[in-house]
PDB file of N, CA and C in Angstrom:
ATOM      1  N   UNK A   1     -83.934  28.751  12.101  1.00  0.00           N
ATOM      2  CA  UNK A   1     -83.385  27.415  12.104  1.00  0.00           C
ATOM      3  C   UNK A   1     -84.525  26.406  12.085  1.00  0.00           C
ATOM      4  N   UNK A   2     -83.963  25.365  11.546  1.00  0.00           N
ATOM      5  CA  UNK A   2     -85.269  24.148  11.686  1.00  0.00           C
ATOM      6  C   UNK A   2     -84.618  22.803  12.547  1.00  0.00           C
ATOM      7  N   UNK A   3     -85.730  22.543  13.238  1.00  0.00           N
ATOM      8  CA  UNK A   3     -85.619  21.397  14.092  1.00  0.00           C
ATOM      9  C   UNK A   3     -86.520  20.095  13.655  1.00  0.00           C
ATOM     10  N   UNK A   4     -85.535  19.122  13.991  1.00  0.00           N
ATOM     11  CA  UNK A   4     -86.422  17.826  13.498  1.00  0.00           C
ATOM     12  C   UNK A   4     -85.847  16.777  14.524  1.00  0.00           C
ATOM     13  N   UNK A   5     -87.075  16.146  15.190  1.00  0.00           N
ATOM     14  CA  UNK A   5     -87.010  15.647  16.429  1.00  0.00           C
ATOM     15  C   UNK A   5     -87.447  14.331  15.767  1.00  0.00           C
ATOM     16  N   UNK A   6     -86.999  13.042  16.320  1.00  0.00           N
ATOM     17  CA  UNK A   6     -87.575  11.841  15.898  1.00  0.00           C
ATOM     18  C   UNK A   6     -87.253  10.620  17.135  1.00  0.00           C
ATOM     19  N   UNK A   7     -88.683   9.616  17.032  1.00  0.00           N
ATOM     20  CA  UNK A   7     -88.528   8.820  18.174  1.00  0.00           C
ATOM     21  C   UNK A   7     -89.086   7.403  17.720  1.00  0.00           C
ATOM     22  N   UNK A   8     -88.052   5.878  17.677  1.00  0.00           N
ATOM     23  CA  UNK A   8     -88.192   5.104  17.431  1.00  0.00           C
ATOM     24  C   UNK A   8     -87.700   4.036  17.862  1.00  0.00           C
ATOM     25  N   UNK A   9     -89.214   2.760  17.775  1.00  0.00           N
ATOM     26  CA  UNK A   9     -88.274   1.553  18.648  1.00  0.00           C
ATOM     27  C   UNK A   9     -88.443   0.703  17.934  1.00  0.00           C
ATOM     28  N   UNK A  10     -87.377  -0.253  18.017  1.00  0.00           N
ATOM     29  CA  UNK A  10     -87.046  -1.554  16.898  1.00  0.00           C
ATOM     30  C   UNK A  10     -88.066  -2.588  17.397  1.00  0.00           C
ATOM     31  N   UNK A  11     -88.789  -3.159  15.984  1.00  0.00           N
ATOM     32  CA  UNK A  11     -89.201  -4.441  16.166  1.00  0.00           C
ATOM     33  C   UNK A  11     -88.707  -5.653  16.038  1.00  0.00           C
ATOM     34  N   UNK A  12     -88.580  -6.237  17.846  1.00  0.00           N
ATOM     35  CA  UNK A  12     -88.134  -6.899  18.437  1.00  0.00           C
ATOM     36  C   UNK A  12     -86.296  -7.277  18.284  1.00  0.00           C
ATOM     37  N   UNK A  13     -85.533  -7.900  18.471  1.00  0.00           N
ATOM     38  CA  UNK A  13     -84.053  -8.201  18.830  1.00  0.00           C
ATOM     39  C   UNK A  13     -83.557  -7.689  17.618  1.00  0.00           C
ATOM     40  N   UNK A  14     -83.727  -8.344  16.470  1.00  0.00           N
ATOM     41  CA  UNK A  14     -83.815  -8.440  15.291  1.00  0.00           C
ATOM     42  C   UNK A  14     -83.757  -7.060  14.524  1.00  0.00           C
ATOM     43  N   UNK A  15     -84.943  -6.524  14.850  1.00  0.00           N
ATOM     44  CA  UNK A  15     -85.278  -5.482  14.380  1.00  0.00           C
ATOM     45  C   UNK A  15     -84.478  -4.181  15.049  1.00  0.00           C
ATOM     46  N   UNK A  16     -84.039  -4.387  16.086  1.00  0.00           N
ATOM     47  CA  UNK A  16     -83.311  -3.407  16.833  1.00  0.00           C
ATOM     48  C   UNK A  16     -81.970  -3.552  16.746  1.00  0.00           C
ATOM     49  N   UNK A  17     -81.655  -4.600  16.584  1.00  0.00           N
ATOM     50  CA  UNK A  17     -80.019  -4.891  15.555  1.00  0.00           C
ATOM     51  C   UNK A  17     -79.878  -3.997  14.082  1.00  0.00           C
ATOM     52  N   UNK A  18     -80.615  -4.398  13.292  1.00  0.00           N
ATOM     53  CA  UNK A  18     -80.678  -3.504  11.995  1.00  0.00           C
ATOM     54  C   UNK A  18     -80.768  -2.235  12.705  1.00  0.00           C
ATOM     55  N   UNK A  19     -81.591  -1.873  13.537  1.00  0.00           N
ATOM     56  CA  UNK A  19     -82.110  -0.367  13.392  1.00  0.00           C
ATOM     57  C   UNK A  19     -80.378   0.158  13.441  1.00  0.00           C
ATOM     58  N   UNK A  20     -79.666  -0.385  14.568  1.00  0.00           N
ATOM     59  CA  UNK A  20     -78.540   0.173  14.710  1.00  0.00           C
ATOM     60  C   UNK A  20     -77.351  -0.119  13.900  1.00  0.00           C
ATOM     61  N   UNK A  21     -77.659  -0.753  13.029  1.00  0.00           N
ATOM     62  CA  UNK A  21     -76.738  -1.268  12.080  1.00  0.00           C
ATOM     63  C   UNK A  21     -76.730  -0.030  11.350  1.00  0.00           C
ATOM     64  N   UNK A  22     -78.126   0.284  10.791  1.00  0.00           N
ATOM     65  CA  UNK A  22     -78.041   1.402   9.926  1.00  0.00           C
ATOM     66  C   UNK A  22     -78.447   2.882  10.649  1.00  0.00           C
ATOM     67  N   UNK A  23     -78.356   2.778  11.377  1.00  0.00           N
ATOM     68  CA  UNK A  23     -78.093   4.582  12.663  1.00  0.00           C
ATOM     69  C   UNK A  23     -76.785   5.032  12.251  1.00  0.00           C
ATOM     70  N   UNK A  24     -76.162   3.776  13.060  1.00  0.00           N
ATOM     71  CA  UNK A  24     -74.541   4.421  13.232  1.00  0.00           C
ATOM     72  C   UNK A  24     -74.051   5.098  11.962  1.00  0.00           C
ATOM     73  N   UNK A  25     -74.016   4.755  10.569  1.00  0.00           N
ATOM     74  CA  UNK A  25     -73.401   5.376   9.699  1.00  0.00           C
ATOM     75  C   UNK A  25     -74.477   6.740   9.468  1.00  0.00           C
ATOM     76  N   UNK A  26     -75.644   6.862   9.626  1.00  0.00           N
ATOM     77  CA  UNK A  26     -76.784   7.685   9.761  1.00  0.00           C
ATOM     78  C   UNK A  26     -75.906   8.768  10.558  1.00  0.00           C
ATOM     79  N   UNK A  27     -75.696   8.423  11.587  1.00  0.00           N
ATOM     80  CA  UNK A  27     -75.354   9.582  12.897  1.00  0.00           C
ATOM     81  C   UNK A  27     -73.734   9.949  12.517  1.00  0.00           C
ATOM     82  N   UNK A  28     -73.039   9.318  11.603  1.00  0.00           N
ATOM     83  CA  UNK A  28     -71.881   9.835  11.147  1.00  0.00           C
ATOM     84  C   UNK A  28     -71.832  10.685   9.680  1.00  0.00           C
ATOM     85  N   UNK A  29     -72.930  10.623   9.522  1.00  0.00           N
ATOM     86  CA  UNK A  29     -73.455  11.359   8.155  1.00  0.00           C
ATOM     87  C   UNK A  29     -73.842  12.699   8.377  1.00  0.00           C
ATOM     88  N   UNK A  30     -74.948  12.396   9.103  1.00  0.00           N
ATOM     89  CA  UNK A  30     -75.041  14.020   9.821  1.00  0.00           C
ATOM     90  C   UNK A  30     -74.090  14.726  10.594  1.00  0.00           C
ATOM     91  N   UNK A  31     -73.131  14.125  11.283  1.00  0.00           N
ATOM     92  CA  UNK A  31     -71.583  14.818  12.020  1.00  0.00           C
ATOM     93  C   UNK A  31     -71.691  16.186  10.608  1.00  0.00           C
ATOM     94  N   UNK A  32     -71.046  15.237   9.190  1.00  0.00           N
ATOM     95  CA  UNK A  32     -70.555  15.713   8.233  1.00  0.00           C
ATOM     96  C   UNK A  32     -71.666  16.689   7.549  1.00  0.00           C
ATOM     97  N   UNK A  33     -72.973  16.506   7.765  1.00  0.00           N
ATOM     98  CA  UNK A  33     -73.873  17.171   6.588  1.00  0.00           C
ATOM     99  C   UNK A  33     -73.559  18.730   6.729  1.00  0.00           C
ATOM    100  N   UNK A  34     -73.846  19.373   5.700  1.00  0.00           N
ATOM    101  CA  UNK A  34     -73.815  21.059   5.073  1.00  0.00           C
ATOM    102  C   UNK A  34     -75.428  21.278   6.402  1.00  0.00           C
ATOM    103  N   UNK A  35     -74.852  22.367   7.302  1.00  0.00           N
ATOM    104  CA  UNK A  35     -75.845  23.172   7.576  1.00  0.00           C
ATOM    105  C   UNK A  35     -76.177  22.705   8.929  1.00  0.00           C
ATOM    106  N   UNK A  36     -76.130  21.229   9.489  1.00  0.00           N
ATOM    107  CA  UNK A  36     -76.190  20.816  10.601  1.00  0.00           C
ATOM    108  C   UNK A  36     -75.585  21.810  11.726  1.00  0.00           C
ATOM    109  N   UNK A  37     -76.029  22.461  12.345  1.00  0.00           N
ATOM    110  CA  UNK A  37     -75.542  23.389  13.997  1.00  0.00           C
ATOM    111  C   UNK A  37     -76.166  22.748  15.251  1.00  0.00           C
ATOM    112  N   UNK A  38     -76.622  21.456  14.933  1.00  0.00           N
ATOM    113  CA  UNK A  38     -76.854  20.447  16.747  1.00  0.00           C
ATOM    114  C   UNK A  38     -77.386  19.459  16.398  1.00  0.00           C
ATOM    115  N   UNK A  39     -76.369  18.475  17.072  1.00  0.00           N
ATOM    116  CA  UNK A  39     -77.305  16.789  16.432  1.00  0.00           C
ATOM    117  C   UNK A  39     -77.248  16.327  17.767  1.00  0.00           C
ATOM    118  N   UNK A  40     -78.129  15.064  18.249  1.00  0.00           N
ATOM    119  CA  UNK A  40     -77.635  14.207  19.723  1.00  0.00           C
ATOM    120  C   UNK A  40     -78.357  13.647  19.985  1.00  0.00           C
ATOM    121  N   UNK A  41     -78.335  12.436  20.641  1.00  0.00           N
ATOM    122  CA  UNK A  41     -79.673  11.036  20.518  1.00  0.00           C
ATOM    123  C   UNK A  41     -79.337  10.781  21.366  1.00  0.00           C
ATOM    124  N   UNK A  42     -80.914  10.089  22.323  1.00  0.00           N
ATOM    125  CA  UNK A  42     -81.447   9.929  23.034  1.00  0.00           C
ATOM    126  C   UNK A  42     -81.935   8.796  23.691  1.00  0.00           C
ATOM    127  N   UNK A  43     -81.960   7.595  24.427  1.00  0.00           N
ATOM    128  CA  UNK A  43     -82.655   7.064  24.439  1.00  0.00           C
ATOM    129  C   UNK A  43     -83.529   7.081  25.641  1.00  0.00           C
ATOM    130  N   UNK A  44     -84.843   6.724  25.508  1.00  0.00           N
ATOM    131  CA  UNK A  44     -85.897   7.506  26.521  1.00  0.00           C
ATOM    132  C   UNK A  44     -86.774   6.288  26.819  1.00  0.00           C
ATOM    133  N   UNK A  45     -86.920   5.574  27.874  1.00  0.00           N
ATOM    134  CA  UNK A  45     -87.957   4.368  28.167  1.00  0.00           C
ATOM    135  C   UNK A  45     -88.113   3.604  26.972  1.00  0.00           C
ATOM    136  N   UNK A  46     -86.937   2.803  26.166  1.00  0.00           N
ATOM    137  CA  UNK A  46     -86.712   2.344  24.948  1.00  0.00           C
ATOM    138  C   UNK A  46     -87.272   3.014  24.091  1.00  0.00           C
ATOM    139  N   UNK A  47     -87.145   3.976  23.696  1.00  0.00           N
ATOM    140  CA  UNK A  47     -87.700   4.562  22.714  1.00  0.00           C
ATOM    141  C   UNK A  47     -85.837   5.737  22.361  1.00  0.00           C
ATOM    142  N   UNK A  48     -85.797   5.565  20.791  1.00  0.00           N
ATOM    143  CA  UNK A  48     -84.463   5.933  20.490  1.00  0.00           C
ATOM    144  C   UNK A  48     -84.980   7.593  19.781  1.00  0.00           C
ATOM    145  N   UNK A  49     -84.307   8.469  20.182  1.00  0.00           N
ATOM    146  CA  UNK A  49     -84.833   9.562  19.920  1.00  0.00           C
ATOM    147  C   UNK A  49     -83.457  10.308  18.925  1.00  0.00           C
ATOM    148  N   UNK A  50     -83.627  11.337  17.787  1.00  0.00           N
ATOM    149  CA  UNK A  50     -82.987  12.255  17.669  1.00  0.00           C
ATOM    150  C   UNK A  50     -83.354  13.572  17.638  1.00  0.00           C
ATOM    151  N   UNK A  51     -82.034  14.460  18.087  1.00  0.00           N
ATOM    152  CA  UNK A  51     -82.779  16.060  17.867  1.00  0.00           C
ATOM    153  C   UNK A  51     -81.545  16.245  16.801  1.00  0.00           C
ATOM    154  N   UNK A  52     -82.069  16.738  15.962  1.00  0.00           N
ATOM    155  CA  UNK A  52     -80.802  17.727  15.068  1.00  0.00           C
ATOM    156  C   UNK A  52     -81.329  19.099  14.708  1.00  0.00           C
ATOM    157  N   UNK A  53     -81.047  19.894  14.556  1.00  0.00           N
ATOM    158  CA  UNK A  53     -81.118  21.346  14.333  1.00  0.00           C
ATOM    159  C   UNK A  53     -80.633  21.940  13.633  1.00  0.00           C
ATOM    160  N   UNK A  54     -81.419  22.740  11.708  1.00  0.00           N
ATOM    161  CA  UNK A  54     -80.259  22.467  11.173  1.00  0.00           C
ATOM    162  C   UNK A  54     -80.544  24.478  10.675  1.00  0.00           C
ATOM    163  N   UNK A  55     -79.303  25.043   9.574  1.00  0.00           N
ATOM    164  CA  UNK A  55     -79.413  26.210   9.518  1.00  0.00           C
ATOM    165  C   UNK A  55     -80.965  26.242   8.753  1.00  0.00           C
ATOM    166  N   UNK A  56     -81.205  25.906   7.861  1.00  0.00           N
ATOM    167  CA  UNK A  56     -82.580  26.134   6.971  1.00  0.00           C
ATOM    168  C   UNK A  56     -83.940  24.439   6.888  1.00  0.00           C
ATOM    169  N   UNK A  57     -84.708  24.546   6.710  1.00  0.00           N
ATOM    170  CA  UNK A  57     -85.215  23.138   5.859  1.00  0.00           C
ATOM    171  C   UNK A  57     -84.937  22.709   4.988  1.00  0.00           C
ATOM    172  N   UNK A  58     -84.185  23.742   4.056  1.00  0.00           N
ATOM    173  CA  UNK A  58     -83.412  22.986   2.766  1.00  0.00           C
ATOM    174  C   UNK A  58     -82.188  21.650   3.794  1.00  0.00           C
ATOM    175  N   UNK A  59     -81.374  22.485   4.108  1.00  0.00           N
ATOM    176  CA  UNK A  59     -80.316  21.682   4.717  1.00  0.00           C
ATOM    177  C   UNK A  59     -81.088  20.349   5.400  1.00  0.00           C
ATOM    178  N   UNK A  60     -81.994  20.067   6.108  1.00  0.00           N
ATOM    179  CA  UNK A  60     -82.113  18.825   6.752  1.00  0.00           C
ATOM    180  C   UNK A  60     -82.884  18.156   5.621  1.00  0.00           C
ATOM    181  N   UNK A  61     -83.643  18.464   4.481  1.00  0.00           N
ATOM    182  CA  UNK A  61     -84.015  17.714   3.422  1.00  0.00           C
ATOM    183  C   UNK A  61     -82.376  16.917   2.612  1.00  0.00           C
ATOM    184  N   UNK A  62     -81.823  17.731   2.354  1.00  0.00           N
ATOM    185  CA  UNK A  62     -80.572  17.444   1.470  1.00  0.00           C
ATOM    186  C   UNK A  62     -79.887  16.048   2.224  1.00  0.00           C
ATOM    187  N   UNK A  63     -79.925  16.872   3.680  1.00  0.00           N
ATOM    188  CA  UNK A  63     -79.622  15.594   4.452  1.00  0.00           C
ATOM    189  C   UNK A  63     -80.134  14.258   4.150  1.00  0.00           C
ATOM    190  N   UNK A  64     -81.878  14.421   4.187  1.00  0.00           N
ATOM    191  CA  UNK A  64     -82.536  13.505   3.996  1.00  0.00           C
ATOM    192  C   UNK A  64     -82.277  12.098   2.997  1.00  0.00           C
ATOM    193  N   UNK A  65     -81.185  12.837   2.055  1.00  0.00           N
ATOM    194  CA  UNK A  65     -81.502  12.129   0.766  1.00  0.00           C
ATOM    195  C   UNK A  65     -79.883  11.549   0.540  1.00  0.00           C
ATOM    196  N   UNK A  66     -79.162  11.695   1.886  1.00  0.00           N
ATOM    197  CA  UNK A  66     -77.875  10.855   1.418  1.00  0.00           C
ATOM    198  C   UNK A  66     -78.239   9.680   1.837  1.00  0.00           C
ATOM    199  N   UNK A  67     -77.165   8.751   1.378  1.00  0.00           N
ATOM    200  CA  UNK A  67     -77.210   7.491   0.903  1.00  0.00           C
ATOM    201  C   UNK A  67     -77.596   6.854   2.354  1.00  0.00           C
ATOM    202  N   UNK A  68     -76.873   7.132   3.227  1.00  0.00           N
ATOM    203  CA  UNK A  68     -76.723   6.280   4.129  1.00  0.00           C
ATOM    204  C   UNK A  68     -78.233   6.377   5.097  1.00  0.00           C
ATOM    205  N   UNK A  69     -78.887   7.648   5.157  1.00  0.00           N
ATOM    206  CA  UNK A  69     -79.890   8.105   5.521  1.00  0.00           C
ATOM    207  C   UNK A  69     -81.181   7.731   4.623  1.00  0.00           C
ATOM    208  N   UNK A  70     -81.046   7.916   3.382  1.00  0.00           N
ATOM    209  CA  UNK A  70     -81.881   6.928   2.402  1.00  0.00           C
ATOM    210  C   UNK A  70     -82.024   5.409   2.713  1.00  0.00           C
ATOM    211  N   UNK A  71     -80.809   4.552   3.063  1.00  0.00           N
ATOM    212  CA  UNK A  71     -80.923   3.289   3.238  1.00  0.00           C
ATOM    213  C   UNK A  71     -82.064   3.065   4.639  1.00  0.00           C
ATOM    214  N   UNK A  72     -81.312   4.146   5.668  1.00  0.00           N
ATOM    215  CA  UNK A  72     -82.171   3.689   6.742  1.00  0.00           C
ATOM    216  C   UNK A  72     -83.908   3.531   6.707  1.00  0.00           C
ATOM    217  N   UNK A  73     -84.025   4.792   5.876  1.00  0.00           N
ATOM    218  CA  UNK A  73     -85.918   5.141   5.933  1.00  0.00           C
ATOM    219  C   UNK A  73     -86.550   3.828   5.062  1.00  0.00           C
ATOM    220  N   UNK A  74     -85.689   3.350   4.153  1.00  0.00           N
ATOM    221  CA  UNK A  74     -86.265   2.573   3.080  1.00  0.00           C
ATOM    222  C   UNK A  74     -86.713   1.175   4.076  1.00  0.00           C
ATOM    223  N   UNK A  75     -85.664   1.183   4.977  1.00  0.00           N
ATOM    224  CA  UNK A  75     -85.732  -0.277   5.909  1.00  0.00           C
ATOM    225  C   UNK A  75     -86.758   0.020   6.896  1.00  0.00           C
ATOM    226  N   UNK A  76     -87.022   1.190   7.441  1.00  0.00           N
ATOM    227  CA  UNK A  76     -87.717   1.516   8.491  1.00  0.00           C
ATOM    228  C   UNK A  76     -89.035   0.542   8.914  1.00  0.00           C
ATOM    229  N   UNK A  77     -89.862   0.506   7.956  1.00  0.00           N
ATOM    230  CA  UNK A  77     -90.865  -0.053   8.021  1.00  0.00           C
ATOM    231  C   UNK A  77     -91.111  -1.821   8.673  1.00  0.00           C
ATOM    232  N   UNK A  78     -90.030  -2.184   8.282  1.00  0.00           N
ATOM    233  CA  UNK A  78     -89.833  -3.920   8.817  1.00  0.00           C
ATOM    234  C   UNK A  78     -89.247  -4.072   9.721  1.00  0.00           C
ATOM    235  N   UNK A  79     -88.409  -2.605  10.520  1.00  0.00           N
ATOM    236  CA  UNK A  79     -87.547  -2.583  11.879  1.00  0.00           C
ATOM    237  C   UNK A  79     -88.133  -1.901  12.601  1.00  0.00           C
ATOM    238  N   UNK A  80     -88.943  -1.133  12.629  1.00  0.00           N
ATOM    239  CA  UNK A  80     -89.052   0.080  13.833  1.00  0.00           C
ATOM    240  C   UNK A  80     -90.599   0.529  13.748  1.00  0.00           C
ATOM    241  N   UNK A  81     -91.222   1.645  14.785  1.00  0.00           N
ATOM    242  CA  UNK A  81     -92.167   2.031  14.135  1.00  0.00           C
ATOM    243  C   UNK A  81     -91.759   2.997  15.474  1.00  0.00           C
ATOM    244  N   UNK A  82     -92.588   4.503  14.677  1.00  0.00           N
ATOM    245  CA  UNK A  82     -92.168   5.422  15.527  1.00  0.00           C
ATOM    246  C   UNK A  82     -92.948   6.884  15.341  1.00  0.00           C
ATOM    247  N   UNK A  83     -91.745   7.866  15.720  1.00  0.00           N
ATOM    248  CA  UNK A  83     -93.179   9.032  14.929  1.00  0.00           C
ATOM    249  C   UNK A  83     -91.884  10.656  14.372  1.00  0.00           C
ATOM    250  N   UNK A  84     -92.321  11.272  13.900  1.00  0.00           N
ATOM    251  CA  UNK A  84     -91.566  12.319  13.506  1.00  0.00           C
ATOM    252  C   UNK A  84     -92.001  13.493  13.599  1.00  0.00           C
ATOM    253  N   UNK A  85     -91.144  14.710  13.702  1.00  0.00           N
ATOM    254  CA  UNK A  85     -91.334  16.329  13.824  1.00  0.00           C
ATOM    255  C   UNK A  85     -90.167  17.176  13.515  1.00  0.00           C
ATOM    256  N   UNK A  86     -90.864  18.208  12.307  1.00  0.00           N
ATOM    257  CA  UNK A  86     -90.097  19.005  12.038  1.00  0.00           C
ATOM    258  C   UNK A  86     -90.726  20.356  12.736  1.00  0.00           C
ATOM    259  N   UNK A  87     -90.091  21.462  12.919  1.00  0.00           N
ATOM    260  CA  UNK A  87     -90.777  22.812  13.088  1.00  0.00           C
ATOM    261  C   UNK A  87     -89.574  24.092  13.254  1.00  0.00           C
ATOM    262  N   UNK A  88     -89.913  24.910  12.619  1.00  0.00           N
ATOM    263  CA  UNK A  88     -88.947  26.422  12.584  1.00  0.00           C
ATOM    264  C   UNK A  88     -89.089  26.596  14.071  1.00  0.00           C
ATOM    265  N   UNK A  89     -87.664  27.278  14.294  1.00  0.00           N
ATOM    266  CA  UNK A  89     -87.603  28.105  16.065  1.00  0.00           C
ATOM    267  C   UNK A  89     -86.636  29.030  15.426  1.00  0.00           C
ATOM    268  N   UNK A  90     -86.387  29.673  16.660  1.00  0.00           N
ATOM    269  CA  UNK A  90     -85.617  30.943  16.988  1.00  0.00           C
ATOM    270  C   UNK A  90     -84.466  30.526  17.938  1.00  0.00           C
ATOM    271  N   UNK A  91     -84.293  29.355  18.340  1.00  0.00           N
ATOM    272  CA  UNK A  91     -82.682  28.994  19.159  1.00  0.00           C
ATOM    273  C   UNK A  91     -82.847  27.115  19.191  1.00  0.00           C
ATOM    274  N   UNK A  92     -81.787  26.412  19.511  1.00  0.00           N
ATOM    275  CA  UNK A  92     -81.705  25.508  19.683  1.00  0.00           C
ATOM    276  C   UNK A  92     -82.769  25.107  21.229  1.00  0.00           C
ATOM    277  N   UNK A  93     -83.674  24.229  20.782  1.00  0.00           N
ATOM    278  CA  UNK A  93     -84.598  23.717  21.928  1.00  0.00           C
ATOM    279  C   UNK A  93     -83.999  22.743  22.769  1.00  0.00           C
ATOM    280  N   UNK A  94     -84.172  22.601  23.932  1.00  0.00           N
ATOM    281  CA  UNK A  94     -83.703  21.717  25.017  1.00  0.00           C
ATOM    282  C   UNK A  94     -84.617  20.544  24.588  1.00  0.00           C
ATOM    283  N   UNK A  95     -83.930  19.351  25.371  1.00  0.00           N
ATOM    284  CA  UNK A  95     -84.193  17.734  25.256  1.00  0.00           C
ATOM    285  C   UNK A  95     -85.932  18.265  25.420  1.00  0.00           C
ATOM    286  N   UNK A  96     -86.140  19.101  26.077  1.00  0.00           N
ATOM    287  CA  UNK A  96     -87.485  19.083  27.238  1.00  0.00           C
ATOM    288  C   UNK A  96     -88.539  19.473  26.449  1.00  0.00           C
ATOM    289  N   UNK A  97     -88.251  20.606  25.796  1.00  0.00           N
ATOM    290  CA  UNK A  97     -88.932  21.383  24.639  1.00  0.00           C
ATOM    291  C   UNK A  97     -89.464  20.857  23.664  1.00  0.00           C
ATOM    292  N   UNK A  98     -88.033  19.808  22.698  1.00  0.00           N
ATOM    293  CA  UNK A  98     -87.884  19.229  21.796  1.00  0.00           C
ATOM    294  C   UNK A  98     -89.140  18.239  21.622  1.00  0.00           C
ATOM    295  N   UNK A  99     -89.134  17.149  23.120  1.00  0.00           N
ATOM    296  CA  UNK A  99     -89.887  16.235  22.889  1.00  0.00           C
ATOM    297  C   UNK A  99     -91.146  16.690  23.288  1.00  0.00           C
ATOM    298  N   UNK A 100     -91.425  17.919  24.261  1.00  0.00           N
ATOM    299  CA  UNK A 100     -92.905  18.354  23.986  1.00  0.00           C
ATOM    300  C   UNK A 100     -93.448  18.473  22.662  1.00  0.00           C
ATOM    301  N   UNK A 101     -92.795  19.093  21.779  1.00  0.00           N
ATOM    302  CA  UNK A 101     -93.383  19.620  20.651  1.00  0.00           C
ATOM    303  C   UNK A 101     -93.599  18.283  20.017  1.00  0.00           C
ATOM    304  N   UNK A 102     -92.591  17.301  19.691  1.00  0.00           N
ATOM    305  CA  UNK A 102     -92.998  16.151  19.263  1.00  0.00           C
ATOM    306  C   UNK A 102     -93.735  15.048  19.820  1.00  0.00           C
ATOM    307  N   UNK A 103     -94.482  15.627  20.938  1.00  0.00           N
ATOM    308  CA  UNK A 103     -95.419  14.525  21.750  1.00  0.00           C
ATOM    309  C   UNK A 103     -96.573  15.133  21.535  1.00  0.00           C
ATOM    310  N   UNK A 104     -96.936  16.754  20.898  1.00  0.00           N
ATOM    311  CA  UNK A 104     -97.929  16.997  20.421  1.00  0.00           C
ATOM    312  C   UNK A 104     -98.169  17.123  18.931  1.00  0.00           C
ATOM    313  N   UNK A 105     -97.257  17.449  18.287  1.00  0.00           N
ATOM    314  CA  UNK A 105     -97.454  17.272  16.807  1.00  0.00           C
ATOM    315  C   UNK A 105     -96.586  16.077  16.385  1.00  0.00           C
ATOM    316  N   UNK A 106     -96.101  15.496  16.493  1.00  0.00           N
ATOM    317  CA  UNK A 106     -95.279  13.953  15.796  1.00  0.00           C
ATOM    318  C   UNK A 106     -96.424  13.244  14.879  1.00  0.00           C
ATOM    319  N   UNK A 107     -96.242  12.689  14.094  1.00  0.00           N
ATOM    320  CA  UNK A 107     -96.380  12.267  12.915  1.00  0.00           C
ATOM    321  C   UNK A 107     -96.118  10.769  12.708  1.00  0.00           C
ATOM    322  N   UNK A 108     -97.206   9.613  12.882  1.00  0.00           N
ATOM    323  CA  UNK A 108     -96.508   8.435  13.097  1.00  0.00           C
ATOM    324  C   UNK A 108     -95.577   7.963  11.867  1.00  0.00           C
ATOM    325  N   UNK A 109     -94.863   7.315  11.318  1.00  0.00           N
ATOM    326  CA  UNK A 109     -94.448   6.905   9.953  1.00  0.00           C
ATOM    327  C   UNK A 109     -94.554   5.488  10.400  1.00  0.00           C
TER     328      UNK A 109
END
């Protein structure tokens, strides 16, 4: 399975309005995506986190590229700034796990 952990905070009122403008249909996209087996967000000392967990890396790429998930990344840059992690496991990782791994390998975008 592949896991992809992500953690982001909106720049300023503004910026954290959009962010959630375009989440919510984000987080109803993935409900629906092919291959998804654990999605659930976080928020952690303002910082907005997701874990999803999906059957392959194909599946969370495919994800990547619907519409509503496309809109968000394209905006990212003028709302948020944050960091990202993907990595193969062998079971669904706890909140605890999750954000270790992404507090040592995360990836700013």
């Amino acid at each position: 399975m592949y896991v992809s952990v992500t953690g982001l905070k909106g720049k300023g009122i503004i910026g954290l309005m959009r962010f959630w403008l375009l989440a919510i249909p984000s987080f109803k996209a993935v409900q629906r995506a092919d291959g998804i087996l654990f999605w659930e967000v976080k928020t952690i000392k303002g910082w907005h986190h997701t874990l999803t967990v999906w059957e392959t890396p194909k599946h969370m790429m495919a994800y990547r590229k619907s519409p509503s998930h496309l809109k968000a990344m394209k905006a990212f840059p003028s709302i948020a700034v944050g960091k990202v992690h993907g990595y193969d496991a062998s079971k669904v990782p706890t909140w605890e796990e999750a954000l270790r791994e992404y507090e040592e390998h995360g990836r700013v975008v």
